[in-house]
Protein backbone atom coordinates (compact mmCIF):
# COMPACT_ATOMS: atom_id res chain seq x y z
CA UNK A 1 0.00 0.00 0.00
CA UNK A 2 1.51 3.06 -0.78
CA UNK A 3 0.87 6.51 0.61
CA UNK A 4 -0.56 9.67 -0.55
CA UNK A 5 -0.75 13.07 0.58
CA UNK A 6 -3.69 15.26 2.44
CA UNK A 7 -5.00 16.68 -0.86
CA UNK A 8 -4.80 13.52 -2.33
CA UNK A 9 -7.09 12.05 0.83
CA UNK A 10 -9.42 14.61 0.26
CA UNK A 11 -9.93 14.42 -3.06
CA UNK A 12 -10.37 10.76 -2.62
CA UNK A 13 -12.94 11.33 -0.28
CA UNK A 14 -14.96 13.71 -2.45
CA UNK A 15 -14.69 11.11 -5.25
CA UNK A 16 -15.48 8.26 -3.16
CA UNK A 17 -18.92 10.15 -1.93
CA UNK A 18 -19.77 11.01 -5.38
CA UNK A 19 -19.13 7.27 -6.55
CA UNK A 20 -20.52 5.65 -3.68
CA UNK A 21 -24.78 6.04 -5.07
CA UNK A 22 -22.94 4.68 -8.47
CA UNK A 23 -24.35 7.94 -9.93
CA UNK A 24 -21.36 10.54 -10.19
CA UNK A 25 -23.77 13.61 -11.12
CA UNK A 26 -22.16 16.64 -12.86
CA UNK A 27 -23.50 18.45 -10.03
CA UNK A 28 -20.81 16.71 -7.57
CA UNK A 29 -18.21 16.56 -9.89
CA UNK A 30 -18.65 20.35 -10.92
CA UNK A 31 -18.67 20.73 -7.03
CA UNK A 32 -15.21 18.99 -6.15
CA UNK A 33 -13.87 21.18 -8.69
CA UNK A 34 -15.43 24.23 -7.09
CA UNK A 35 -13.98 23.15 -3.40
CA UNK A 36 -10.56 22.40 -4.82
CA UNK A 37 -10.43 26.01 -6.14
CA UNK A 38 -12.14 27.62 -3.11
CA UNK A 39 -11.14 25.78 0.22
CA UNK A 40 -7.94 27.11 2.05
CA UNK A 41 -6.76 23.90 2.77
CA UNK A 42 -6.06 23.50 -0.97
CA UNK A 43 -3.52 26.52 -1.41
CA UNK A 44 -0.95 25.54 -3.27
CA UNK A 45 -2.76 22.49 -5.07
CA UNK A 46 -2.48 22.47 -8.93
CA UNK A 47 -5.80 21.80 -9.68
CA UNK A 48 -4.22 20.28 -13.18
CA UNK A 49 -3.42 16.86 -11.12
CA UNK A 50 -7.42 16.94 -10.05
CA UNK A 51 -8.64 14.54 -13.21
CA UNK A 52 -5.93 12.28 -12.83
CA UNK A 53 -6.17 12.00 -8.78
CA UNK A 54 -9.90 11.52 -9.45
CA UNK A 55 -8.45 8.67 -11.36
CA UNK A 56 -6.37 7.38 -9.07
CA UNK A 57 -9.37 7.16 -5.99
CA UNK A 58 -11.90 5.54 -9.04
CA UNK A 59 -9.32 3.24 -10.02
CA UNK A 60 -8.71 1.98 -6.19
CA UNK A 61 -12.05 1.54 -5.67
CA UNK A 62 -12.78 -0.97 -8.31
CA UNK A 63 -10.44 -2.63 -6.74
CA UNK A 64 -10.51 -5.38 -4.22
CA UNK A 65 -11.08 -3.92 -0.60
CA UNK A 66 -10.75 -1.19 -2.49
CA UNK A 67 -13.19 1.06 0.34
CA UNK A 68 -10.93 -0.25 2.72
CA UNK A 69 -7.12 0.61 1.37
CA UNK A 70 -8.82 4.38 0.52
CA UNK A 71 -10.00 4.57 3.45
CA UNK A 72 -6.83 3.43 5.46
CA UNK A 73 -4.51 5.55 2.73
CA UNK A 74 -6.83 8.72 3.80
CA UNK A 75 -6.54 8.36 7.13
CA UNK A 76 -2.67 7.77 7.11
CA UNK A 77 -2.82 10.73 5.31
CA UNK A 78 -4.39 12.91 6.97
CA UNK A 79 -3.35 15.20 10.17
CA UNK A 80 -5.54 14.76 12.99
CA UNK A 81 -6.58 18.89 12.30
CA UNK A 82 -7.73 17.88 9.09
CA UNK A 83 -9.99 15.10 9.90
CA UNK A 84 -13.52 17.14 10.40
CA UNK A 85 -12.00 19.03 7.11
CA UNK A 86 -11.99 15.88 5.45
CA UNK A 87 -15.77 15.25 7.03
CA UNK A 88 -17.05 18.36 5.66
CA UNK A 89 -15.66 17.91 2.26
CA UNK A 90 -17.19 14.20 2.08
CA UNK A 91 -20.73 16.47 3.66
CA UNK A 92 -20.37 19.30 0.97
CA UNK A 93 -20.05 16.39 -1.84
CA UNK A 94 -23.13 14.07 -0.42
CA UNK A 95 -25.14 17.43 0.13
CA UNK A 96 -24.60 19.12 -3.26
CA UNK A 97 -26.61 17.37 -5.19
CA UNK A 98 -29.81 17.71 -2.96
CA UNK A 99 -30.30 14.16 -2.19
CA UNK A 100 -29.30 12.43 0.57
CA UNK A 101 -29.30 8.48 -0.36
CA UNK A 102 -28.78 5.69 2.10
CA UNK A 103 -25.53 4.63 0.58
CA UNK A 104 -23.83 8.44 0.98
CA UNK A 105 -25.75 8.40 4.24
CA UNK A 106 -23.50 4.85 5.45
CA UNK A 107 -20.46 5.98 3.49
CA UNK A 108 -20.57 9.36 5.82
CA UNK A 109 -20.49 7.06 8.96
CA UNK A 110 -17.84 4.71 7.98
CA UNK A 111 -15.64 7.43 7.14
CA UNK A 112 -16.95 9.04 10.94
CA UNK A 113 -15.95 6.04 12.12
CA UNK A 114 -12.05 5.43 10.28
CA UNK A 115 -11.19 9.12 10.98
CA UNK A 116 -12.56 8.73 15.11
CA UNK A 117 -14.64 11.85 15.09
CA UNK A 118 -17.24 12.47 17.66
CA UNK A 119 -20.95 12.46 16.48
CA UNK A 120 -21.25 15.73 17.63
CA UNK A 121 -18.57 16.99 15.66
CA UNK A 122 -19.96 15.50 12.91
CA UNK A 123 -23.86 16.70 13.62
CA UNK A 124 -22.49 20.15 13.61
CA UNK A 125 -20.50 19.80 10.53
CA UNK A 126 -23.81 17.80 8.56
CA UNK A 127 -26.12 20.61 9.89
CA UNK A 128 -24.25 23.48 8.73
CA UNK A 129 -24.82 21.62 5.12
CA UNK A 130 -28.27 21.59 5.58
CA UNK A 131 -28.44 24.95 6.34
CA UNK A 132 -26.31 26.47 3.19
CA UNK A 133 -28.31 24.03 0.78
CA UNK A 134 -31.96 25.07 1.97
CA UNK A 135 -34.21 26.66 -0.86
CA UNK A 136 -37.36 27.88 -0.28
């Protein structure tokens, strides 16, 4: 198993949410794009490598235990200070679409559960999503 960095984790994570319904909407993908670009914690990314570390993350998961090495790969990767950053990425990606599926809904525990965040972290962090995707 080889390693990867914290932008690679993320990314993987974003990809892995969109993926996980089997239905990677333009609406997610257009969105990891968007948090890439906007997010401080990706200063300094070249968003040039994004296609091919979308790759990467699609290509892992069609793999055998594939869930599982991404998952452990993201959270060796990962800082403990970026762990409810990584959340709220995986959030922002299951949220953007609108819909709220029981796979994305399982995927967002299991990755609760591999990075050891607290469910109230994690309450906080899902209903700030709710809150910035309302519509009237």
């Amino acid at each position: 198993m080889s390693t990867i960095n914290p932008h690679q984790a993320l990314i993987y994570l974003m990809v892995t949410m969109s993926a996980v319904d089997r239905r990677m909407g333009d609406r997610e993908l257009s969105w990891i794009g968007a948090i890439v670009q906007r997010f401080p914690v990706f200063r300094g990314f070249d968003p040039e490598r994004l296609v091919y570390i979308a790759q990467e993350a699609g290509e892992l998961l069609s793999s055998d235990e594939g869930l599982r090495t991404l998952l452990a790969l993201v959270k060796e990767a990962l800082p403990h200070h970026l762990r409810e950053t990584a959340y709220a990425v995986a959030v922002e990606i299951a949220a953007s679409d609108l819909q709220l599926p029981k796979e994305e809904i399982r995927l967002l525990q299991i990755i609760r559960d591999t990075l050891n965040l607290d469910k109230l972290s994690c309450a906080a962090i899902e209903r700030s999503a709710i809150a910035r995707y309302a519509v009237l």
